[in-house]
PDB file of N, CA and C in Angstrom:
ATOM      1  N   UNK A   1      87.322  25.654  81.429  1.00  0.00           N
ATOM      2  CA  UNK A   1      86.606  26.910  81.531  1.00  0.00           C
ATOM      3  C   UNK A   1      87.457  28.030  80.950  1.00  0.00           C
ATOM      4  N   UNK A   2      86.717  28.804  80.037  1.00  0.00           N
ATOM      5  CA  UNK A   2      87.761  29.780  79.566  1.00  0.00           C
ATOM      6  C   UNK A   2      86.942  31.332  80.248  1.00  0.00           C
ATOM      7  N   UNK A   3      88.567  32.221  80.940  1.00  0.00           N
ATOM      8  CA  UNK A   3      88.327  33.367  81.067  1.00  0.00           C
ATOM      9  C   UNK A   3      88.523  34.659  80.492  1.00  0.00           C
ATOM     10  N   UNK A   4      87.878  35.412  81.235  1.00  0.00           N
ATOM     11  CA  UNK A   4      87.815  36.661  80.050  1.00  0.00           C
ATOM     12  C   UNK A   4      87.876  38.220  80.970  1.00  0.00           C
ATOM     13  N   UNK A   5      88.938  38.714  80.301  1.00  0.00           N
ATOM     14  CA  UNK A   5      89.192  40.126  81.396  1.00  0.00           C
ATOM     15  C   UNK A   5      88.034  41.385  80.449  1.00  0.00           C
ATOM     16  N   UNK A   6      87.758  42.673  80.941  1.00  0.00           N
ATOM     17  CA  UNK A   6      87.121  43.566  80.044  1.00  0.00           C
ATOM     18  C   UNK A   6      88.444  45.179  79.892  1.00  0.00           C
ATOM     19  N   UNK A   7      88.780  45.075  79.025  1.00  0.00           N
ATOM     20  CA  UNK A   7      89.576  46.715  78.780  1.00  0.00           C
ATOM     21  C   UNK A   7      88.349  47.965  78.472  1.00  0.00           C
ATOM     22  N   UNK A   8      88.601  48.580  78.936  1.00  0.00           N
ATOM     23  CA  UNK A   8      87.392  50.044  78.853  1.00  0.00           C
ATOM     24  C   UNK A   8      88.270  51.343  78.699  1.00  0.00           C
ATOM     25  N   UNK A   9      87.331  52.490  78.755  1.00  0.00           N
ATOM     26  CA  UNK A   9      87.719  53.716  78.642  1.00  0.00           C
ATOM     27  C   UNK A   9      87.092  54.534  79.800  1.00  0.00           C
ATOM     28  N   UNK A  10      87.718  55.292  80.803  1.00  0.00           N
ATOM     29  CA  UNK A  10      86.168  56.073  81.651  1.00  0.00           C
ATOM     30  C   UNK A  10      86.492  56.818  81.249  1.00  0.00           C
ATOM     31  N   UNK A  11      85.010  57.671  81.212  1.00  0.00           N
ATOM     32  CA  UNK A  11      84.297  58.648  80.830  1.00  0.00           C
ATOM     33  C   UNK A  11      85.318  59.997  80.699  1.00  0.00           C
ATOM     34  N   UNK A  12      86.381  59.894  81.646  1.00  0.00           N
ATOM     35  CA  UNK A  12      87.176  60.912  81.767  1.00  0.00           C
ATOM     36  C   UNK A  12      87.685  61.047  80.659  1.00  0.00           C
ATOM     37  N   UNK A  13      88.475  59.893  80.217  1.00  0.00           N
ATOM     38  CA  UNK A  13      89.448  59.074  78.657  1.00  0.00           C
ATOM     39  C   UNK A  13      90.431  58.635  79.648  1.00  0.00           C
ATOM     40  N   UNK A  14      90.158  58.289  80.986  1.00  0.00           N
ATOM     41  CA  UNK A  14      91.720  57.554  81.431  1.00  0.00           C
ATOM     42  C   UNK A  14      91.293  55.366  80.879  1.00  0.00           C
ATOM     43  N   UNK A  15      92.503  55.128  80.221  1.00  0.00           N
ATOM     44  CA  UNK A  15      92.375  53.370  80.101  1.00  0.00           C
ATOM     45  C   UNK A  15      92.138  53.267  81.166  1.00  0.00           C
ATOM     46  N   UNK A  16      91.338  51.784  81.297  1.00  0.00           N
ATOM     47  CA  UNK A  16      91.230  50.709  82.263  1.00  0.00           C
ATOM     48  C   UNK A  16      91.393  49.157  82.313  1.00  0.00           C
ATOM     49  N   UNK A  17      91.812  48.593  82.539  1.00  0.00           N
ATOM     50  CA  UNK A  17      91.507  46.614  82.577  1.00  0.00           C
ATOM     51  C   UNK A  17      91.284  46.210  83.694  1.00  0.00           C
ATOM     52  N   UNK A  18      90.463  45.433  83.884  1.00  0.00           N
ATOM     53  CA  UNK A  18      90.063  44.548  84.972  1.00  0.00           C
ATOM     54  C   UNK A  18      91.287  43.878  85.470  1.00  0.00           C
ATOM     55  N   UNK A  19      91.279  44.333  87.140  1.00  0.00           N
ATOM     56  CA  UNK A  19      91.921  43.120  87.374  1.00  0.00           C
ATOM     57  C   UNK A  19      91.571  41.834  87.975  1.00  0.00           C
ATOM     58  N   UNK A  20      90.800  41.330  87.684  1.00  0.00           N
ATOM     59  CA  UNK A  20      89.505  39.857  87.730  1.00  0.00           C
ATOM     60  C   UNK A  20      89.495  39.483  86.426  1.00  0.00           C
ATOM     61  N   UNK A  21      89.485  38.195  87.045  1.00  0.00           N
ATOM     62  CA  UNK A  21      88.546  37.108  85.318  1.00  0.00           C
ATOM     63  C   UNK A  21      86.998  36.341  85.951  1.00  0.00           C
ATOM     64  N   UNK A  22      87.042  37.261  84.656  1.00  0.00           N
ATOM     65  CA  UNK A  22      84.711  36.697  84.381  1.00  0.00           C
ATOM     66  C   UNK A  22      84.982  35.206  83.811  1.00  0.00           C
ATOM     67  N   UNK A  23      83.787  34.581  83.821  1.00  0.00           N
ATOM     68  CA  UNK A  23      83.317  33.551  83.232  1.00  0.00           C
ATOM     69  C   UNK A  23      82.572  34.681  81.865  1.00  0.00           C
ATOM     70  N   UNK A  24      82.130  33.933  80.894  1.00  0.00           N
ATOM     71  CA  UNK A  24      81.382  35.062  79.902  1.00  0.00           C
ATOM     72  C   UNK A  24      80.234  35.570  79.960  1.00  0.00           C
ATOM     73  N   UNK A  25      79.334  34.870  80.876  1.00  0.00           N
ATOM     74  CA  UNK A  25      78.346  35.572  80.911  1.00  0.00           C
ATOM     75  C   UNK A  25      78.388  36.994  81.885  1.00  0.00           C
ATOM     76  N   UNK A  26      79.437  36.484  83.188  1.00  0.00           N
ATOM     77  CA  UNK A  26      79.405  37.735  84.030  1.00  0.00           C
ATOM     78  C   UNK A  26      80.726  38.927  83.592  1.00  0.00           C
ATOM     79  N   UNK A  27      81.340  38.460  82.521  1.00  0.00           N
ATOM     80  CA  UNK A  27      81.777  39.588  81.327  1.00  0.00           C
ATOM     81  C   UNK A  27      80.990  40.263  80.399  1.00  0.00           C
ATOM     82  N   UNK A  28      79.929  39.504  80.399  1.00  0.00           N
ATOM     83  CA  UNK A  28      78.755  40.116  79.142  1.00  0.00           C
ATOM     84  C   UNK A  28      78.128  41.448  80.144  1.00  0.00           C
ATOM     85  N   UNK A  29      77.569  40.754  81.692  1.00  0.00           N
ATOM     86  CA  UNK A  29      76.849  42.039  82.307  1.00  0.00           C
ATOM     87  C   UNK A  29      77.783  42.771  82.724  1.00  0.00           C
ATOM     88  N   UNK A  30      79.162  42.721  82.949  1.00  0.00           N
ATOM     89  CA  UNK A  30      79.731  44.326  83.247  1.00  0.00           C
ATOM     90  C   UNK A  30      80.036  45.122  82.532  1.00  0.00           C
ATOM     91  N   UNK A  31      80.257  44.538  81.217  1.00  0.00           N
ATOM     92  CA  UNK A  31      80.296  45.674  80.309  1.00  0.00           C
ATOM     93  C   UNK A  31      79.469  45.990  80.059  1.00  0.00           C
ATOM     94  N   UNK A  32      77.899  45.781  80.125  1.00  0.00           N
ATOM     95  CA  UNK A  32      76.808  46.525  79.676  1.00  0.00           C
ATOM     96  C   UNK A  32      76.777  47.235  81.151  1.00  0.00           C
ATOM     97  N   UNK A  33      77.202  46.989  81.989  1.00  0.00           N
ATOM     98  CA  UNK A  33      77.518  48.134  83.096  1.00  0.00           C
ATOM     99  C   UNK A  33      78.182  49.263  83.078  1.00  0.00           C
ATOM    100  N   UNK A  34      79.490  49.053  82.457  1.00  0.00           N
ATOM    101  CA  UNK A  34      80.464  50.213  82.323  1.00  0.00           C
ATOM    102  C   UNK A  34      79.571  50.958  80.940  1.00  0.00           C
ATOM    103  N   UNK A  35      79.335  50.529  79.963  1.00  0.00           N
ATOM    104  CA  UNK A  35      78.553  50.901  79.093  1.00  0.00           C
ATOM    105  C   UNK A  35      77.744  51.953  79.736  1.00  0.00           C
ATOM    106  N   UNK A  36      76.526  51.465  80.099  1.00  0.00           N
ATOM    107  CA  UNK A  36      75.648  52.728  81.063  1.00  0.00           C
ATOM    108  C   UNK A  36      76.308  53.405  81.914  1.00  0.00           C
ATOM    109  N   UNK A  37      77.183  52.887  82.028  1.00  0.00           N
ATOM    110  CA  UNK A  37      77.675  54.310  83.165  1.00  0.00           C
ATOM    111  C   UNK A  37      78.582  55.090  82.226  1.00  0.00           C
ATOM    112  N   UNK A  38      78.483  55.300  80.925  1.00  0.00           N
ATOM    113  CA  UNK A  38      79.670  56.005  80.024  1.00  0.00           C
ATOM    114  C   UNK A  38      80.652  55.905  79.726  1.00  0.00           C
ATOM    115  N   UNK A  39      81.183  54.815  80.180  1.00  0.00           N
ATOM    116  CA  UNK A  39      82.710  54.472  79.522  1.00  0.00           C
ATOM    117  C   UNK A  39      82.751  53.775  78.123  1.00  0.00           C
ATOM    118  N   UNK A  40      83.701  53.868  77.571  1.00  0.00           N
ATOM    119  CA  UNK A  40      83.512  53.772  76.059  1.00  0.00           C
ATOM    120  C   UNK A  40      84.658  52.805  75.827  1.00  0.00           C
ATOM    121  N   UNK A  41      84.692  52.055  74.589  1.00  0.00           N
ATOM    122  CA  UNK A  41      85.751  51.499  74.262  1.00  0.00           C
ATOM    123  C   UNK A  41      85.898  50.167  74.694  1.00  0.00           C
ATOM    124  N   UNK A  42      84.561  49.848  75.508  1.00  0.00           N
ATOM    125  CA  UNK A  42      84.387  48.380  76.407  1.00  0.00           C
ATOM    126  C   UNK A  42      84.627  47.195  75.542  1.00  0.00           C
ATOM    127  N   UNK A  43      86.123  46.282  75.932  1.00  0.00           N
ATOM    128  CA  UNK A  43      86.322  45.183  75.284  1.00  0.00           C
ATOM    129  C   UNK A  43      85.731  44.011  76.101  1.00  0.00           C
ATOM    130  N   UNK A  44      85.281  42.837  75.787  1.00  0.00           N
ATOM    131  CA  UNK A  44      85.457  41.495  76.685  1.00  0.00           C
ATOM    132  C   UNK A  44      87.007  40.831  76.082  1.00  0.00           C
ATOM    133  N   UNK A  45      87.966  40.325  76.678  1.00  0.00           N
ATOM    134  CA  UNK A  45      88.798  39.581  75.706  1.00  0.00           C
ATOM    135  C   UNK A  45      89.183  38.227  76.716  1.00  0.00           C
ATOM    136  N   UNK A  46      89.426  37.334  75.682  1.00  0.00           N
ATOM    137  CA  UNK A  46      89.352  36.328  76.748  1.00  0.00           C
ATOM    138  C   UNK A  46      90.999  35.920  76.967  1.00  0.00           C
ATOM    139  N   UNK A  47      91.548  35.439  78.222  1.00  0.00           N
ATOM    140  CA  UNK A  47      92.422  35.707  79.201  1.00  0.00           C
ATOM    141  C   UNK A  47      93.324  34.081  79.052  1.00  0.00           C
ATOM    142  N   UNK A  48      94.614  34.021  79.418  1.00  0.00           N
ATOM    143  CA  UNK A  48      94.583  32.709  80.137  1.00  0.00           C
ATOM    144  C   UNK A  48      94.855  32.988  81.972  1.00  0.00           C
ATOM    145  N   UNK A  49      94.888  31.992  82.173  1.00  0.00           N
ATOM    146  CA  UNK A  49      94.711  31.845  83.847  1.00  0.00           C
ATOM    147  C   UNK A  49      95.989  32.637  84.202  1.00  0.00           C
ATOM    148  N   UNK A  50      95.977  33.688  85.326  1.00  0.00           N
ATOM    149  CA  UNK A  50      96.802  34.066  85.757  1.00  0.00           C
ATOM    150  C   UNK A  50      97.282  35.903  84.866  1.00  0.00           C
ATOM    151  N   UNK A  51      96.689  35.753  83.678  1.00  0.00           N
ATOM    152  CA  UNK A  51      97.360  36.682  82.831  1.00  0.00           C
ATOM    153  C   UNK A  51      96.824  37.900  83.269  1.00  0.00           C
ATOM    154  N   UNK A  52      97.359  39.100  83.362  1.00  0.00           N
ATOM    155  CA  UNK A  52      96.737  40.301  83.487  1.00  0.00           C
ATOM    156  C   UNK A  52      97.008  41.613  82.547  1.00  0.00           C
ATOM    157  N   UNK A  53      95.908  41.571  82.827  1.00  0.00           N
ATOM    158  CA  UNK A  53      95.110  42.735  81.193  1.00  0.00           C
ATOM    159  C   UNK A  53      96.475  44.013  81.169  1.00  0.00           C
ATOM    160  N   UNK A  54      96.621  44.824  80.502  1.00  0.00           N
ATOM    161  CA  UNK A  54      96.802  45.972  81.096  1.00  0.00           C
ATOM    162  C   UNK A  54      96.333  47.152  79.756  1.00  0.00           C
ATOM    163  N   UNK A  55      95.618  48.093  80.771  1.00  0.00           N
ATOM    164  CA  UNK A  55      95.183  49.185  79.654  1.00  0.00           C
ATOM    165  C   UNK A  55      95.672  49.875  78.811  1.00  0.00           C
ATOM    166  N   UNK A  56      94.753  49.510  77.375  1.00  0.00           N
ATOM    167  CA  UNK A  56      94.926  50.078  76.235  1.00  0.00           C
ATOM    168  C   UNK A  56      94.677  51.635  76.601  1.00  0.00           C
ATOM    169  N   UNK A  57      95.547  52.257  75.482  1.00  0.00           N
ATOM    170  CA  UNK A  57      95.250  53.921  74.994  1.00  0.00           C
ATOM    171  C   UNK A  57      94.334  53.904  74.084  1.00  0.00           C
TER     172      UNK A  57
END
């Protein structure tokens, strides 16, 4: 099974990364979540086990 963290932007401009791993489909609906709610810059990227994201500028 491969996972996948999401990097974003909120609305403010502060970075963000998930700290959870999606399967891809439930990476596909949160970023069309953060999306509607205005955050910009929404990545899916996919992860290995254990690894954690940390937010882009």
């Amino acid at each position: 099974m491969k996972n996948y963290g999401i990097l974003w932007t909120d609305p403010d401009g502060t970075p963000r990364a998930s700290v959870v791993s999606y399967d891809k489909p439930s990476a596909d609906g949160r970023k069309v979540e953060l999306e509607a709610g205005g955050c910009t810059k929404v990545r899916v990227v996919e992860t290995k086990p254990g690894e954690a994201l940390q937010p882009q500028a």
